[in-house]
N, C-alpha and C. Protein backbone atom coordinates (compact mmCIF):
# COMPACT_ATOMS: atom_id res chain seq x y z
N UNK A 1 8.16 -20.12 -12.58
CA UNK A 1 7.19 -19.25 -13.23
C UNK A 1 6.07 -18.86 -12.26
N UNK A 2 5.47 -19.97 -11.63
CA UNK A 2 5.05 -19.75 -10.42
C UNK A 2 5.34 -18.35 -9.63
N UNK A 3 6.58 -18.65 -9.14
CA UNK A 3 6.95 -17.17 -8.17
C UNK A 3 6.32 -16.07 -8.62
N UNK A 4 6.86 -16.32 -9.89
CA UNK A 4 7.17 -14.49 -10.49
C UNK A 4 5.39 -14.18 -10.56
N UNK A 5 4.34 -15.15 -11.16
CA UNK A 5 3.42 -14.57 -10.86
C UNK A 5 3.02 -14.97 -9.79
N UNK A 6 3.38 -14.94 -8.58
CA UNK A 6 2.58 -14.87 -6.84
C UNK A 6 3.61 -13.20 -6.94
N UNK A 7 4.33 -13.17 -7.34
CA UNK A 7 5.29 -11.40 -6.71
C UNK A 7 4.45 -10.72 -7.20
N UNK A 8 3.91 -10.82 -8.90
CA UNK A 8 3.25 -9.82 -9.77
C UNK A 8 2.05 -9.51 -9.33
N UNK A 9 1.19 -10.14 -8.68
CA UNK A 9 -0.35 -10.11 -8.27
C UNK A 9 -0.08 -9.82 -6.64
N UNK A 10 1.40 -9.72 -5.98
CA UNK A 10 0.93 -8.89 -4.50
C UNK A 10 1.43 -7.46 -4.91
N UNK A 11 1.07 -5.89 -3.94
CA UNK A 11 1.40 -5.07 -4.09
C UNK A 11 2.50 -4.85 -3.83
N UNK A 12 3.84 -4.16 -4.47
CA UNK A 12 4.76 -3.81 -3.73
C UNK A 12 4.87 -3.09 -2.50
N UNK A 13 5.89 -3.50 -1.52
CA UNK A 13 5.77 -2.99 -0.64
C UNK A 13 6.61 -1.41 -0.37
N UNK A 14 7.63 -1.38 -1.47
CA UNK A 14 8.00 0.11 -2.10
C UNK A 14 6.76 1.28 -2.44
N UNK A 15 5.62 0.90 -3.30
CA UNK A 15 4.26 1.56 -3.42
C UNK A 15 4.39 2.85 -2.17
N UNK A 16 4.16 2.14 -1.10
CA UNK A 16 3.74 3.26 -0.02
C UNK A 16 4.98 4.35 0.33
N UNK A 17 6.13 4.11 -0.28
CA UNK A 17 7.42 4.31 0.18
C UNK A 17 7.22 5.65 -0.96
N UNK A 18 6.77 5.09 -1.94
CA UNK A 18 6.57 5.99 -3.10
C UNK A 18 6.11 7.35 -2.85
N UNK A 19 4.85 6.89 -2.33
CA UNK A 19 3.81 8.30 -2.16
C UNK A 19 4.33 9.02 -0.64
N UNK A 20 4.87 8.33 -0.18
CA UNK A 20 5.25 9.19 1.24
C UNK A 20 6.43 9.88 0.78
N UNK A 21 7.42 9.47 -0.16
CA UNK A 21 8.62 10.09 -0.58
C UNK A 21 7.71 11.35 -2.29
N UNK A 22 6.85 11.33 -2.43
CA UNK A 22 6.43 12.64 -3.09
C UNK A 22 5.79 13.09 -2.29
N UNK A 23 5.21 13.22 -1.48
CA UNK A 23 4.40 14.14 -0.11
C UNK A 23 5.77 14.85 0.22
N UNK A 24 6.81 14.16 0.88
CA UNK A 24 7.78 14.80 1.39
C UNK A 24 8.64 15.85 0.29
N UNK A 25 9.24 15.03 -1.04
CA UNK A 25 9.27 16.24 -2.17
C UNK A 25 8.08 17.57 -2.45
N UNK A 26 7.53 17.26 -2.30
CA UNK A 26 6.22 18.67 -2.60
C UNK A 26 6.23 19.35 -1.49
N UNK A 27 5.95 18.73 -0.30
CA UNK A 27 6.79 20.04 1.50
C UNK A 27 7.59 20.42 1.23
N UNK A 28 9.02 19.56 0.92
CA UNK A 28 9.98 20.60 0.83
C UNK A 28 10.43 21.65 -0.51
N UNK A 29 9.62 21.37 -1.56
CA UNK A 29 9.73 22.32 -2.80
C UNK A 29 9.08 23.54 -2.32
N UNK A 30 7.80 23.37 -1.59
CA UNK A 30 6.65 24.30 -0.93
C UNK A 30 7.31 25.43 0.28
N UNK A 31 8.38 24.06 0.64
CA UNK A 31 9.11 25.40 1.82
C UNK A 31 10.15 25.96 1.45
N UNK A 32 10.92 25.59 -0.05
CA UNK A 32 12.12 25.97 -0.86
C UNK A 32 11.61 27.00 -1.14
N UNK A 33 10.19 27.78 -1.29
CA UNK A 33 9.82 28.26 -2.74
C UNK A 33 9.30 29.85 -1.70
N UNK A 34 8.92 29.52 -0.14
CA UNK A 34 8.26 30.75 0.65
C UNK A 34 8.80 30.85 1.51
N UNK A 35 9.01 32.16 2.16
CA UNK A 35 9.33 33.01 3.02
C UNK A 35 9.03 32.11 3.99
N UNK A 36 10.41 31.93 5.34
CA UNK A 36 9.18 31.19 6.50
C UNK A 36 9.08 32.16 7.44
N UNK A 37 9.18 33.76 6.81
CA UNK A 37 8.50 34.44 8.43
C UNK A 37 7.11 35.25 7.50
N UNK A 38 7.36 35.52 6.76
CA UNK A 38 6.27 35.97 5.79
C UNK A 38 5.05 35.21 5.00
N UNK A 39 5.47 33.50 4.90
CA UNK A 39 5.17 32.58 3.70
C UNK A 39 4.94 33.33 2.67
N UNK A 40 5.74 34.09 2.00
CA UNK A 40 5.34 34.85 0.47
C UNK A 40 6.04 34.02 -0.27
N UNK A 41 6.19 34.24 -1.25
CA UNK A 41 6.90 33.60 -2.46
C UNK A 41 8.51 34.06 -2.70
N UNK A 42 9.59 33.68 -2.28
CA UNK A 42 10.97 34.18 -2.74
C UNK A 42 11.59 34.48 -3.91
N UNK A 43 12.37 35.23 -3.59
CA UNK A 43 12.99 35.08 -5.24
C UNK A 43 13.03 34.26 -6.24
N UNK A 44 13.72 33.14 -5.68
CA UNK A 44 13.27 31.81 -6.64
C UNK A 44 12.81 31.33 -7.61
N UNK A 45 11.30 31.46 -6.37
CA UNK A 45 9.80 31.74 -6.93
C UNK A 45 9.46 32.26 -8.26
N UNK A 46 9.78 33.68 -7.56
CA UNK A 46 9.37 34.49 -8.59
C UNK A 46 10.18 34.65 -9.91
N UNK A 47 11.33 34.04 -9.96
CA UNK A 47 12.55 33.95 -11.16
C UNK A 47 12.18 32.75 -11.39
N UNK A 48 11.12 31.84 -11.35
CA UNK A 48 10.61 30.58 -12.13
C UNK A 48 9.27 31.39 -12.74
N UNK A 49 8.47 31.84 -11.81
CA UNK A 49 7.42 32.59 -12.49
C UNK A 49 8.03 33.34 -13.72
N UNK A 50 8.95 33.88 -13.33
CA UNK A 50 8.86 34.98 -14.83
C UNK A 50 9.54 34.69 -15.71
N UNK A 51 10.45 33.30 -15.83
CA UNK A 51 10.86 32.62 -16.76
C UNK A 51 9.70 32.16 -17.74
N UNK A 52 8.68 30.97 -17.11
CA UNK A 52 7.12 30.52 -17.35
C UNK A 52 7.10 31.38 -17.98
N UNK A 53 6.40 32.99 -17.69
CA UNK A 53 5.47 33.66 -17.77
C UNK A 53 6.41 34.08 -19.89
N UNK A 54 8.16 34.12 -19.40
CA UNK A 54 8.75 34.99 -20.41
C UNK A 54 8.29 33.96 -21.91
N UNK A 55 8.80 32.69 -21.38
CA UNK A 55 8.67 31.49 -22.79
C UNK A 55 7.09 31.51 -23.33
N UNK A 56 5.98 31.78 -22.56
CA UNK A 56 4.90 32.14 -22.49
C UNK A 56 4.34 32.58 -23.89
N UNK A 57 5.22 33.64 -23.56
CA UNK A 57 5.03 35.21 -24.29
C UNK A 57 5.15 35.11 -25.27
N UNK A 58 6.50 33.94 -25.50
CA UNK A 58 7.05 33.85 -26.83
C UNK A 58 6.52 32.89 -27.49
N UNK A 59 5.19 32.29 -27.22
CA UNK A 59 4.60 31.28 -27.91
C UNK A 59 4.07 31.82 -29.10
């Protein structure tokens, strides 16, 4: 019983693994989403925008 609370009261060491692996998801959604000679917004993009924008509408 011991153990389990000395594991529970240190931080995991996954934690940091965490936030460096959503930094890296959000770059690459960010570079999924723009032009890389323009950085504009791609099709994609803009066919998620106007989905959003359509269900929106229909609130």
């Amino acid at each position: 019983m011991q153990a389990v609370a000395t594991q529970l009261s240190f931080p995991r060491p996954q934690a940091g693994l965490d936030q460096q692996l959503k930094q890296a998801n959000f770059k690459l959604d960010r570079l999924a989403r723009l032009d890389g000679l323009t950085q504009l917004a791609n099709r994609g993009n803009f066919h998620e925008f106007w989905w959003r924008e359509w269900r929106r509408m229909h609130r």
